[in-house]
Protein backbone atom coordinates (compact mmCIF):
# COMPACT_ATOMS: atom_id res chain seq x y z
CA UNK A 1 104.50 -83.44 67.64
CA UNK A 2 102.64 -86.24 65.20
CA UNK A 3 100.16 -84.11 65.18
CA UNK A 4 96.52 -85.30 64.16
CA UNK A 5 93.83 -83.37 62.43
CA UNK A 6 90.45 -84.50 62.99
CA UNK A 7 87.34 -84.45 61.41
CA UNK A 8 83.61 -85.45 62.67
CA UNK A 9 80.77 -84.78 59.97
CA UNK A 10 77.14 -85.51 60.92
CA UNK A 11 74.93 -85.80 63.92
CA UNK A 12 76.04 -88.94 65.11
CA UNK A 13 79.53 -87.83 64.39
CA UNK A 14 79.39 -85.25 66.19
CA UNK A 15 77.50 -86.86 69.22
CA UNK A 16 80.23 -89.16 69.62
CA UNK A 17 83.20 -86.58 68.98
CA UNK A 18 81.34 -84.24 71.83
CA UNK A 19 81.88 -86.92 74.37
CA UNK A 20 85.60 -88.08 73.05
CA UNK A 21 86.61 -84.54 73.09
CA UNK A 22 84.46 -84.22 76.99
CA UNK A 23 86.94 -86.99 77.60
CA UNK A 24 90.10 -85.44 76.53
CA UNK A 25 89.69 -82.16 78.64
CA UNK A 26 89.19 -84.69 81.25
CA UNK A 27 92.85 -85.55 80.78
CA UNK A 28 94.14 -82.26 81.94
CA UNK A 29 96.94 -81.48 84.47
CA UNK A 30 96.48 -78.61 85.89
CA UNK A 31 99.30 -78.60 88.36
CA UNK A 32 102.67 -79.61 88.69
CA UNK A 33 102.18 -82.81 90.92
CA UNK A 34 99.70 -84.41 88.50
CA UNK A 35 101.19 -86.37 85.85
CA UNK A 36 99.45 -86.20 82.16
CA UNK A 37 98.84 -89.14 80.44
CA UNK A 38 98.14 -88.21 76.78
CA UNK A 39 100.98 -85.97 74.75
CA UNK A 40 97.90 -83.25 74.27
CA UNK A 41 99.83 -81.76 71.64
CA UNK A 42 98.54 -84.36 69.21
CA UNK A 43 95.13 -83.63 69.19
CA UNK A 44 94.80 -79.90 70.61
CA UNK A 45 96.47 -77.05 68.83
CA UNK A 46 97.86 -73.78 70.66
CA UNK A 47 96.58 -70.65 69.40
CA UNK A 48 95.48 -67.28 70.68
CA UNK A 49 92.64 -65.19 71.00
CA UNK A 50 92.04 -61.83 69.17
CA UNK A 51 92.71 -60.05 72.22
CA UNK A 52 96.44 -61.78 72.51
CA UNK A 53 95.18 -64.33 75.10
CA UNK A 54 96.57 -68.39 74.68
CA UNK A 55 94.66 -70.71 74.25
CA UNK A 56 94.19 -74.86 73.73
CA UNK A 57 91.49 -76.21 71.52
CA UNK A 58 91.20 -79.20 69.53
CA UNK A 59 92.56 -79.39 66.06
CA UNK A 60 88.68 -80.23 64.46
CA UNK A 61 86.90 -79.48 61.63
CA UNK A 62 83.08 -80.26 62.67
CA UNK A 63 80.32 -80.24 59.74
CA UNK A 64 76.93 -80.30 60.60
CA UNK A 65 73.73 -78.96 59.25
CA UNK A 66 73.13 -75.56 61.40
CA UNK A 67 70.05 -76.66 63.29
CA UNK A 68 72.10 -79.80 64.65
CA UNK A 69 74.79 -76.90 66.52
CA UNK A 70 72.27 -75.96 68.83
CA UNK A 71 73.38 -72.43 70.58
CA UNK A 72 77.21 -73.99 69.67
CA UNK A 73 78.16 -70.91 67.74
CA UNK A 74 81.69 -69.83 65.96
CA UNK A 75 82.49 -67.21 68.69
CA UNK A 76 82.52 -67.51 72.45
CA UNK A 77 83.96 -66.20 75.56
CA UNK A 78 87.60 -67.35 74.30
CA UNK A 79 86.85 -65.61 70.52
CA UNK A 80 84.42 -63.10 70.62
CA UNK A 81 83.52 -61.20 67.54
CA UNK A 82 85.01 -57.98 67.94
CA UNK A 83 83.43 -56.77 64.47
CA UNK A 84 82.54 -52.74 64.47
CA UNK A 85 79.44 -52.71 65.62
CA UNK A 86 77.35 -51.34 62.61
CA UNK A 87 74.32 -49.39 65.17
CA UNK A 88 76.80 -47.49 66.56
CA UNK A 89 77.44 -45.91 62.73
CA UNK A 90 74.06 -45.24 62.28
CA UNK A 91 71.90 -42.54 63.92
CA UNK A 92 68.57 -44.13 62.45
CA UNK A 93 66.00 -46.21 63.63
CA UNK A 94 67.03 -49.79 63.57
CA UNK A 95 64.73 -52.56 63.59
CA UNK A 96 66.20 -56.37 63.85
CA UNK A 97 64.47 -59.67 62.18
CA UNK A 98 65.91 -63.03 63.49
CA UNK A 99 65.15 -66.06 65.45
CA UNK A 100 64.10 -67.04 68.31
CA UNK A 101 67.52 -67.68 70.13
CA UNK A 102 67.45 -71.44 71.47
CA UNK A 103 67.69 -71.48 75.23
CA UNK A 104 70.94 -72.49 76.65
CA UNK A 105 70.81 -75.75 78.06
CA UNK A 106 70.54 -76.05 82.09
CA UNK A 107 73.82 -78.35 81.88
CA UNK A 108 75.78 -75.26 79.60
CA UNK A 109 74.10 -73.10 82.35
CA UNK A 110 75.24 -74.79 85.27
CA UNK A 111 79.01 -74.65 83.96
CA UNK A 112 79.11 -71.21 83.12
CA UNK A 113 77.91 -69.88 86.52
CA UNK A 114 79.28 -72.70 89.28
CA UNK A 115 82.40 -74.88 87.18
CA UNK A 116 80.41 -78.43 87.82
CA UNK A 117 77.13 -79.90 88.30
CA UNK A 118 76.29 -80.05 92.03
CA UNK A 119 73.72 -83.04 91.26
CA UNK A 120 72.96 -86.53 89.25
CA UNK A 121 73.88 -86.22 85.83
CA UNK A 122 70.85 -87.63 84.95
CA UNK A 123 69.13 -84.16 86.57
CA UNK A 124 70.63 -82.14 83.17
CA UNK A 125 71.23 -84.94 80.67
CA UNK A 126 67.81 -86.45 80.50
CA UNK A 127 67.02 -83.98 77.63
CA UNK A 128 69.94 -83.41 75.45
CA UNK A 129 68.42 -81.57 72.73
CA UNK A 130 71.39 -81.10 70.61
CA UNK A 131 75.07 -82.38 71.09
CA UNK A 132 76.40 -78.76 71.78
CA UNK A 133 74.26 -79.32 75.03
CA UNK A 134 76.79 -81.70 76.86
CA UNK A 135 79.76 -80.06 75.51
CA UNK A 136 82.84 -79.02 77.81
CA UNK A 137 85.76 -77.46 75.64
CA UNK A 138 85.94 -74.68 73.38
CA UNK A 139 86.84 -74.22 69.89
CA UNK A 140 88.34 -72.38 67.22
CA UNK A 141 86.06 -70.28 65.12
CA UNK A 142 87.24 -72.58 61.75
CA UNK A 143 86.27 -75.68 63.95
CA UNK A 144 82.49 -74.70 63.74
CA UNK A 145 81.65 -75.78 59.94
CA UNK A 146 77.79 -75.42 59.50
CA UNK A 147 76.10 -76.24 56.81
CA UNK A 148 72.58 -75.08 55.49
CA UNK A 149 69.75 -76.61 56.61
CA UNK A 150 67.95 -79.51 54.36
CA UNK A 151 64.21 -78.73 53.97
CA UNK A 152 61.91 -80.97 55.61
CA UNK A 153 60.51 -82.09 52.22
CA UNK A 154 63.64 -82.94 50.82
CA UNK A 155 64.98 -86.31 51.46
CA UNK A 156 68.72 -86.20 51.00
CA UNK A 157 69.67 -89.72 53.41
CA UNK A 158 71.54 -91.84 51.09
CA UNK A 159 71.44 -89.51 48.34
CA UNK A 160 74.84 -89.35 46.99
CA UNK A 161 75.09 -86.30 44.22
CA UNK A 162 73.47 -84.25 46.97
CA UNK A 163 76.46 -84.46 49.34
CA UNK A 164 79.15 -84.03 46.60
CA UNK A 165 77.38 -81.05 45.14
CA UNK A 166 76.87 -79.71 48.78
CA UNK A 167 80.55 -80.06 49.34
CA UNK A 168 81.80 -78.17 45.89
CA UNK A 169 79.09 -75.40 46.86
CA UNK A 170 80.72 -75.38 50.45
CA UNK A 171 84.01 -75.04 49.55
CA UNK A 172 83.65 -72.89 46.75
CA UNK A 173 82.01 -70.15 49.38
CA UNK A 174 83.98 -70.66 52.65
CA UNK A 175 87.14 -71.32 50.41
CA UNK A 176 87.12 -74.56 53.01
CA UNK A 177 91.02 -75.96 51.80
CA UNK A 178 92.62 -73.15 51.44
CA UNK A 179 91.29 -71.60 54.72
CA UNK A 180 89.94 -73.03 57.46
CA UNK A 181 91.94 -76.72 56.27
CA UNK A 182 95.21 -75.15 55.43
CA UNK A 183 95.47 -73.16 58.27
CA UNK A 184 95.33 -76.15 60.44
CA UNK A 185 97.75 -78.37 58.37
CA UNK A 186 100.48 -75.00 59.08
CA UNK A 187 100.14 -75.17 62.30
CA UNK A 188 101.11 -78.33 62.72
CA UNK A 189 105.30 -79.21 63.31
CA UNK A 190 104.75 -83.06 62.24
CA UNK A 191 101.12 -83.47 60.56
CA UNK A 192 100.64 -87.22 60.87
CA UNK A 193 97.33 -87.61 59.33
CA UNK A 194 93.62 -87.44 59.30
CA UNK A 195 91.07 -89.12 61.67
CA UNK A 196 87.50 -88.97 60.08
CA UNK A 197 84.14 -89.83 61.94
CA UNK A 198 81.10 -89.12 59.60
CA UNK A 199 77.48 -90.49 59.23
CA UNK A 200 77.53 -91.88 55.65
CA UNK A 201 73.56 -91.88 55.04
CA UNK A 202 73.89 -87.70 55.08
CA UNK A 203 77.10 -86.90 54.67
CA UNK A 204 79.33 -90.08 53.01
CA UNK A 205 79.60 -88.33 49.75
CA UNK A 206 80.25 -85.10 51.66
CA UNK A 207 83.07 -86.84 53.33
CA UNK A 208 84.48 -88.88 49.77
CA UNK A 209 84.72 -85.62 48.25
CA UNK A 210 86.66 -83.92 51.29
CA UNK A 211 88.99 -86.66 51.04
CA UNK A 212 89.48 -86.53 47.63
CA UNK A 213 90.17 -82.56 47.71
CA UNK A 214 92.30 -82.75 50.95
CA UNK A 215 94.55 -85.47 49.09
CA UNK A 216 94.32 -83.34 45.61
CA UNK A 217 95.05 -80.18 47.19
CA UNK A 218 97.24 -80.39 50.80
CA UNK A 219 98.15 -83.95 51.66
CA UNK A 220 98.14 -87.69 50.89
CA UNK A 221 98.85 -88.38 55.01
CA UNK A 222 97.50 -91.13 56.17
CA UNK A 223 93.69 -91.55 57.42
CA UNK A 224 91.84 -93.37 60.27
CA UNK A 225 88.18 -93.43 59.14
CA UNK A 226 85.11 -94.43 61.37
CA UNK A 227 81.81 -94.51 59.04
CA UNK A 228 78.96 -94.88 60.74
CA UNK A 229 77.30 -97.01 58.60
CA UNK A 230 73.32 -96.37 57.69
CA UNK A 231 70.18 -98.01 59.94
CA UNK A 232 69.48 -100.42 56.26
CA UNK A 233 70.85 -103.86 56.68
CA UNK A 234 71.11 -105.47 53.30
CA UNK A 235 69.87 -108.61 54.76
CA UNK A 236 66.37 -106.94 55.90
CA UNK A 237 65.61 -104.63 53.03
CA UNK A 238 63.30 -105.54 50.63
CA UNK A 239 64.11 -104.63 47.28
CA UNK A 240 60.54 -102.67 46.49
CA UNK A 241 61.67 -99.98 49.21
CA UNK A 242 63.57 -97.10 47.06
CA UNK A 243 64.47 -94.96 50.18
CA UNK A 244 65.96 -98.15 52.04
CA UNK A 245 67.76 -99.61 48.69
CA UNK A 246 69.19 -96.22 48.30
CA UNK A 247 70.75 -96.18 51.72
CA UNK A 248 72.26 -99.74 51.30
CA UNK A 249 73.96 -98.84 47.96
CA UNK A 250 75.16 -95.09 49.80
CA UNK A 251 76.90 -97.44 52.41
CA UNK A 252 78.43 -99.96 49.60
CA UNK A 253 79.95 -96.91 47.66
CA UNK A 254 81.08 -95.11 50.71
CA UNK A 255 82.82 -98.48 51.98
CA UNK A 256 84.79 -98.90 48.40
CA UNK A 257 86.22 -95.10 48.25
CA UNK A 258 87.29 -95.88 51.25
CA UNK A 259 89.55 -98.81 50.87
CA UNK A 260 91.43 -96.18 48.30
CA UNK A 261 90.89 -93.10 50.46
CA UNK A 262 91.84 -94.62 53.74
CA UNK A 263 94.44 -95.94 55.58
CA UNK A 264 92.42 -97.84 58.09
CA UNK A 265 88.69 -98.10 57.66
CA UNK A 266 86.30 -99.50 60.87
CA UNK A 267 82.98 -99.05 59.93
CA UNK A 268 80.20 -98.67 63.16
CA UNK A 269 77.03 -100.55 62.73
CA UNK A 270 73.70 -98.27 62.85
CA UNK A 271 72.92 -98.37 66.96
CA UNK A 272 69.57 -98.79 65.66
CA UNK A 273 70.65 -102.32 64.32
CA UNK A 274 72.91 -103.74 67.79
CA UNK A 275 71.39 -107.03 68.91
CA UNK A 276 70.47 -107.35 72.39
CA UNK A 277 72.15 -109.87 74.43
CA UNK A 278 75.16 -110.54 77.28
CA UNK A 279 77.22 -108.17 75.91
CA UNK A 280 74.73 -105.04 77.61
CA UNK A 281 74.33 -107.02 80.90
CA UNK A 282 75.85 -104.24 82.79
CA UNK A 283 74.36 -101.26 80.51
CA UNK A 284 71.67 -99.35 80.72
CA UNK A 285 71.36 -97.14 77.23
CA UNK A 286 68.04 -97.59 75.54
CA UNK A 287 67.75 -96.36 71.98
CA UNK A 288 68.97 -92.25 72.62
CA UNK A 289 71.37 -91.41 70.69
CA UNK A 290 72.74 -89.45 73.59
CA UNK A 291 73.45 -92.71 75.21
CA UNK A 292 74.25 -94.73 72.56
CA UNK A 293 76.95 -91.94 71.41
CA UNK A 294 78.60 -92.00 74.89
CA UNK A 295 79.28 -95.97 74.51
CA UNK A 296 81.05 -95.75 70.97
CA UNK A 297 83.25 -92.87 72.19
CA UNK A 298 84.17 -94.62 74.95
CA UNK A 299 85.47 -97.71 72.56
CA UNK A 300 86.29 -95.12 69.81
CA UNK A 301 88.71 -93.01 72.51
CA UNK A 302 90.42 -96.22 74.18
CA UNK A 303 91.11 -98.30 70.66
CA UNK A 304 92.84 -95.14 69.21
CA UNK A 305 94.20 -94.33 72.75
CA UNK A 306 98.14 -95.51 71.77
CA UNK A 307 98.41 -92.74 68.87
CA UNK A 308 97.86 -90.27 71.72
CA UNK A 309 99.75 -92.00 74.60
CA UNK A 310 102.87 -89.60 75.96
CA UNK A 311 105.90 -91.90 75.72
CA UNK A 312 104.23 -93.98 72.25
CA UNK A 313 105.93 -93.15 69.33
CA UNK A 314 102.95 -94.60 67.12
CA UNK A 315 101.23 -92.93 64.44
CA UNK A 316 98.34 -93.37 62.17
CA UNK A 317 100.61 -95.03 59.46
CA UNK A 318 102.14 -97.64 61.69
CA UNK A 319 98.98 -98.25 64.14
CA UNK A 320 97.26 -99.23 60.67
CA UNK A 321 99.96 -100.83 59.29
CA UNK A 322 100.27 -103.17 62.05
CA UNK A 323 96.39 -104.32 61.57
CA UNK A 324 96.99 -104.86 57.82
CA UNK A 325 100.52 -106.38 58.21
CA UNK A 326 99.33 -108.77 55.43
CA UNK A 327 98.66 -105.64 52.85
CA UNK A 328 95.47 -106.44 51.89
CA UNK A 329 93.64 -105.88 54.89
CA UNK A 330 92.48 -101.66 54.96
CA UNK A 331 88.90 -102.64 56.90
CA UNK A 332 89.19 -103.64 60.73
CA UNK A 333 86.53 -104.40 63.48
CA UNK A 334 86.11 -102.26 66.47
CA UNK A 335 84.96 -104.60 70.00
CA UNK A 336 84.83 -104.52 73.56
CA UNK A 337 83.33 -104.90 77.19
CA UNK A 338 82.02 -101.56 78.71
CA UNK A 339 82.22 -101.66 82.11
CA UNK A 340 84.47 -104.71 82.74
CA UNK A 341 82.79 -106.26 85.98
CA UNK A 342 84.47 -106.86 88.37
CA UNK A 343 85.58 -110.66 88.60
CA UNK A 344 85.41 -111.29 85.04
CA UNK A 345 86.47 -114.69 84.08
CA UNK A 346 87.77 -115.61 80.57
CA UNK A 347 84.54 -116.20 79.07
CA UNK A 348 83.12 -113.52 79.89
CA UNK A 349 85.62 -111.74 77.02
CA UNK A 350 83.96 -113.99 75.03
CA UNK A 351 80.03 -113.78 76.22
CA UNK A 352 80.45 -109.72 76.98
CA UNK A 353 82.92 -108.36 74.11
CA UNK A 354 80.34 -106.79 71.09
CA UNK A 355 81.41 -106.25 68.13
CA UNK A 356 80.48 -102.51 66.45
CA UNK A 357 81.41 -103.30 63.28
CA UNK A 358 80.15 -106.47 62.00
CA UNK A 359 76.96 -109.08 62.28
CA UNK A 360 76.76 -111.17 65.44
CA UNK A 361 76.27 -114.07 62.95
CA UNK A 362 78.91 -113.46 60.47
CA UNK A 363 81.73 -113.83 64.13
CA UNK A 364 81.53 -117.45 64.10
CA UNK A 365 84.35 -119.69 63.09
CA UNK A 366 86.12 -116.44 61.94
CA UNK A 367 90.09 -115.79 61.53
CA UNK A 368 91.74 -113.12 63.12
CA UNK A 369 94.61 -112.17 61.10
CA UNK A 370 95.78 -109.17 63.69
CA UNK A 371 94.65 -107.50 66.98
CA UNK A 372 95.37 -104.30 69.06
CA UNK A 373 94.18 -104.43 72.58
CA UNK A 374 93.66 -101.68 75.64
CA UNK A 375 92.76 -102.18 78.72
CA UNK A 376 91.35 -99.45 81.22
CA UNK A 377 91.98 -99.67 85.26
CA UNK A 378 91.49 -103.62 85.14
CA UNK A 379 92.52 -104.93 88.59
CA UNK A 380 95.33 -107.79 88.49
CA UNK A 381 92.52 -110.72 88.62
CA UNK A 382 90.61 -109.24 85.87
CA UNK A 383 94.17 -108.63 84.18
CA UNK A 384 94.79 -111.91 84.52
CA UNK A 385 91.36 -113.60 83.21
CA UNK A 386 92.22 -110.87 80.15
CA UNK A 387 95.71 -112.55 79.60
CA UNK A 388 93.92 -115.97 80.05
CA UNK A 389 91.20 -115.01 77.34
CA UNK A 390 93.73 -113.77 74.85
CA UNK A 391 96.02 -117.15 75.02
CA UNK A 392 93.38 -118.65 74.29
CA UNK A 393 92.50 -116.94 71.12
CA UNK A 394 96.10 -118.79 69.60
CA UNK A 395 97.22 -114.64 68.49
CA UNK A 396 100.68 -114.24 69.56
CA UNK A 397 103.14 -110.98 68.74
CA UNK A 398 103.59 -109.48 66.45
CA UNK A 399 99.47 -110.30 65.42
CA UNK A 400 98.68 -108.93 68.87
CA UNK A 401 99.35 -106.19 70.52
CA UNK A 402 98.33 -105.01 74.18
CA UNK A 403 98.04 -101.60 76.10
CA UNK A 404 97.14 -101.79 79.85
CA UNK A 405 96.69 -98.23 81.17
CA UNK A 406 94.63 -96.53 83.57
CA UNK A 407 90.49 -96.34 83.91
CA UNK A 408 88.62 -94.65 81.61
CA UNK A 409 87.65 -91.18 83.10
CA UNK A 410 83.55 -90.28 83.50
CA UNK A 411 83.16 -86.66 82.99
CA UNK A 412 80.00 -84.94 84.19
CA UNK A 413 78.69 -85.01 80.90
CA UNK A 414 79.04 -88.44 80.60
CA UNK A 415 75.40 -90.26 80.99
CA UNK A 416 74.41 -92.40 84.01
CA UNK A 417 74.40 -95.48 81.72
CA UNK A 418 75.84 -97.88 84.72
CA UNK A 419 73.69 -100.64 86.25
CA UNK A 420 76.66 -100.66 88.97
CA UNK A 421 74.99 -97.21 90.37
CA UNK A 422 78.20 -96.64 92.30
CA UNK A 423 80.10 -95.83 89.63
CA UNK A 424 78.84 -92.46 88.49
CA UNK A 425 75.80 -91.80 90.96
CA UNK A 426 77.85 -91.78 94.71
CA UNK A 427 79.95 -89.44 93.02
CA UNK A 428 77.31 -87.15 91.80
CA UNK A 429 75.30 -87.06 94.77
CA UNK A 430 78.53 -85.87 96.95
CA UNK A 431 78.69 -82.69 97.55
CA UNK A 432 80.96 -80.62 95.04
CA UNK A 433 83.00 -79.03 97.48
CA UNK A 434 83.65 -82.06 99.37
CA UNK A 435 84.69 -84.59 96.17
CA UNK A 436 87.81 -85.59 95.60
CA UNK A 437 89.81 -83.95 92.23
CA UNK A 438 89.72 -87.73 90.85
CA UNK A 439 86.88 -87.96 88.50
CA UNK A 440 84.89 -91.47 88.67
CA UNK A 441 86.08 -93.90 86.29
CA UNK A 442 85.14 -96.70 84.62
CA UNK A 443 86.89 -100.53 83.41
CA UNK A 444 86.80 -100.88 80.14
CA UNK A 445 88.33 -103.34 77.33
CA UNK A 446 88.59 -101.99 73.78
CA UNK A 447 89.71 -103.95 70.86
CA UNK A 448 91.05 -103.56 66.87
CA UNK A 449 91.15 -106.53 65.13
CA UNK A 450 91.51 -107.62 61.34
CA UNK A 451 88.95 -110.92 60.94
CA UNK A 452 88.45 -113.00 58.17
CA UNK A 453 84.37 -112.35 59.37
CA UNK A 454 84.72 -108.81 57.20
CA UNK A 455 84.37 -111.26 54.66
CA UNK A 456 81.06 -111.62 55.29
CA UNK A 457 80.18 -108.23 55.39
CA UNK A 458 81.23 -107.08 51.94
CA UNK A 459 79.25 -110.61 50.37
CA UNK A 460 76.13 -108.80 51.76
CA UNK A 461 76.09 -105.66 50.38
CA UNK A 462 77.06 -107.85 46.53
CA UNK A 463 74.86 -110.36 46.88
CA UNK A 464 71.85 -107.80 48.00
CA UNK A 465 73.09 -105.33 44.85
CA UNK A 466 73.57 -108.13 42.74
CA UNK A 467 69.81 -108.87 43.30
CA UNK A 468 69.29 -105.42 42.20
CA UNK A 469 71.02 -105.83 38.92
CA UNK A 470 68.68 -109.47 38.43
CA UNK A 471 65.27 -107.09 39.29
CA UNK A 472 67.06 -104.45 37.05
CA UNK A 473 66.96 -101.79 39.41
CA UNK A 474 68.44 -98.37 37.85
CA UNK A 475 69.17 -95.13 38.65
CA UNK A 476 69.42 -95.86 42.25
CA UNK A 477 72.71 -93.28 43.10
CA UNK A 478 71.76 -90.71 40.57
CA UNK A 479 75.66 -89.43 38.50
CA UNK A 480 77.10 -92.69 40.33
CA UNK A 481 75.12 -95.78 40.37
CA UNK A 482 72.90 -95.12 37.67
CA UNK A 483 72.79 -97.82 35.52
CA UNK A 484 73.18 -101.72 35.26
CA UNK A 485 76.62 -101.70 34.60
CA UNK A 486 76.91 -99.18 37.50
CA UNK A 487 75.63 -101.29 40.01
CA UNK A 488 78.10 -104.46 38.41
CA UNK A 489 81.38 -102.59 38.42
CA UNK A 490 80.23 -101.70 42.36
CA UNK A 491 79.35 -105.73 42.62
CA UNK A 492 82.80 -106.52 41.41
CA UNK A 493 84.65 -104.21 43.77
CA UNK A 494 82.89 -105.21 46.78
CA UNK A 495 83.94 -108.84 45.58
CA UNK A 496 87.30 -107.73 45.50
CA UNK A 497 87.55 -106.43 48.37
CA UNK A 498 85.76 -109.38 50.10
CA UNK A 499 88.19 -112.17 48.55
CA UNK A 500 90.64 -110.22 50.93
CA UNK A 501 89.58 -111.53 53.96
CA UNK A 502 87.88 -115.05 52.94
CA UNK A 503 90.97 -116.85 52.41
CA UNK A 504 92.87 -118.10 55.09
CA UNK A 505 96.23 -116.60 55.88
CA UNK A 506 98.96 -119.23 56.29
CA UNK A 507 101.41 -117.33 58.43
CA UNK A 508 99.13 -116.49 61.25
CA UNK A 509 100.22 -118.92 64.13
């Protein structure tokens, strides 16, 4: 089955998982004239309920802090708790203490009672409190990891012995490996490996130290990790700011387990640091994470589309093996147009494609060692200005690799983020009994590449640390980057790792 076990861990994470997994139900068949396009039985896992019932929810572990969840809770109507209750035992008086239960929101409402929004999207997504609110699938109980809540006094971003000591304390008390983990590893017929999503400012060393334990205790499969890298740029912190530095090292650290721990690594610049310019000509997302989210999944969900495809025989291990076919190469770039206009000439691949992973500046006069390209619902002249594009770029196979398949699919939950308004919005304002089964869909070019210009990245984060160890900064990661030989092993590593990618690599024609 190559079957995949995911993991999202933080807010962010979890934002953009809500929307890939959104898009996953939307892949559904549900009869026997429609054809499926995914092999589902990679990402969900079948299962039943407590009353005997079947059912089909992803295989994902989601961490969060408990106020992040929203009214998301372990149970619902597929596993209800079907615990004793304890009032009917006692004859008493019974008085209960709790919270204020959070109000459902009126998009959760709306699906509960009628199946589908009758209206603009934009009528129950323009307050997403939490990412439970846009949510569309159900899960299994172990799925639904909370963590406790951070006081508001504490400041934990970027603080790296918090996470690791929050994971021990986790797993020691939810037995986390051995339960919830193992459980899903069993199920599985051909476990092909890990894909991890996680905010690294809150829960990097969180993360580190699940990897570590998952490869200690279960399995050394493969892993496809997405960190979603901190809002402190290296380049525009100044050195006097504690909180800031401490963010910027968290990010370093978090980057170097990684190139041990991981297979394939593409970190996701802060949406708080994207650069305005052609690339968003046909977007309309502002600064809400809500938005933002829905545009990364979208890229996120087609560049990883091939491990999931129905008649692809790809798995983690080969998908990243192909992007490092030189060995050396464990950190790739995720880019792409979102929507593809239509009549797109060559340049505009080159004026519209942004890339999520690295600086605008650091792209010019770079290498690219190795590509994987999809495509979504481009009509044969776009196709063609695509194919025009790529020649042009002097990759030929093996270094590149393209997938042409069918539009990406717009939930309901998916935001109005179109400046084409007949897109999502015709579609919402029709009638629901009258609209077609077809959900609206959207063009869309997604790409994986391996660039020399990752170079670049990993001289920032040493040169910006090495100016730490000249201002003799200390104690900055407290039981990890402590001291100045601390921060000058990390130097050295990131060095390492950067001499990767700044050479040129003769055999790339």
């Amino acid at each position: 089955m190559r079957e995949i076990l995911y993991v999202q861990a933080g807010n962010l994470a979890n934002y953009i998982g809500t929307h890939f997994w959104n898009t996953q139900e939307s892949y559904f068949a549900y009869s026997d004239d429609e054809e499926t396009l995914l092999n589902h039985d990679v990402s969900f896992r079948d299962g039943e309920t407590l009353k005997g019932e079947p059912t089909y929810c992803p295989r994902l572990l989601s961490f969060d802090h408990k106020a992040n969840f929203g009214t998301l809770s372990r149970t619902n109507t597929l596993y209800e708790n079907e615990d004793i209750d304890g009032s009917q035992l006692w004859q008493g008086n019974i008085a209960e203490y709790g919270r204020v239960p959070i109000e459902p929101h009126a998009y959760q409402a709306h699906l509960q009672t009628d199946g589908e929004p009758t209206s603009l999207a934009a009528d129950f997504t323009n307050d997403i409190r939490y990412w439970s609110d846009f949510n569309r699938v159900f899960y299994v109980p172990r799925t639904v990891q909370m963590l406790p809540n951070v006081p508001d006094w504490q400041k934990t971003e970027g603080n790296w012995a918090f996470g690791q000591e929050s994971f021990q304390r986790y797993n020691e008390e939810t037995e986390l490996m051995e339960s919830s983990v193992r459980l899903f590893i069993e199920e599985c017929n051909s476990f092909q490996g890990l894909q991890l999503m996680s905010d690294t400012s809150t829960f990097g060393s969180f993360s580190i130290s699940f990897l570590m334990a998952f490869n200690d205790e279960l399995s050394r499969a493969p892993c496809l990790s997405f960190p979603l890298l901190g809002d402190a740029v290296p380049r525009n912190v100044n050195l006097e700011n504690t909180v800031q530095i401490r963010k910027v090292v968290n990010d370093a650290v978090y980057l170097r387990e990684l190139d041990s721990l991981s297979s394939l690594t593409i970190p996701i610049l802060n949406p708080n640091t994207w650069s305005k310019g052609g690339w968003d000509v046909n977007l309309k997302i502002g600064g809400d994470r809500y938005y933002t989210s829905s545009v990364l999944s979208a890229h996120i969900e087609s560049s990883t589309l091939p491990l999931r495809l129905k008649n692809n025989m790809e798995d983690i291990s080969s998908f990243s093996g192909h992007l490092n076919l030189h060995g050396s190469h464990r950190f790739s770039q995720l880019a792409g147009v979102f929507p593809v206009a239509a009549g797109a000439t060559p340049q505009d691949f080159w004026k519209q494609s942004y890339n999520f992973s690295v600086s605008q500046n650091s792209l010019m006069a770079a290498t690219i060692y190795t590509r994987r390209d999809v495509t979504r619902g481009l009509p044969a002249s776009t196709l063609q200005a695509y194919n025009s594009w790529s020649f042009q770029e002097a990759l030929k196979e093996p270094y590149v690799l393209s997938t042409h398949t069918q539009a990406y699919p717009l939930p309901s939950s998916f935001p109005d983020v179109f400046c084409d308004e007949e897109i999502l919005t015709n579609y919402m304002r029709t009638p629901h009994a009258d609209r077609s089964s077809v959900l609206p869909s959207a063009t869309l070019f997604s790409s994986l590449s391996t660039s020399s210009s990752t170079a670049e990245m990993f001289s920032e984060y040493a040169t910006y640390l090495q100016a730490c160890v000249d201002r003799r900064k200390t104690g900055i990661l407290p039981g990890l980057v402590e001291t100045s030989d601390d921060i000058k092993e990390l130097v050295n590593d990131l060095w390492t790792i950067h001499d990767g990618y700044s050479g040129s690599v003769s055999d790339v024609s």
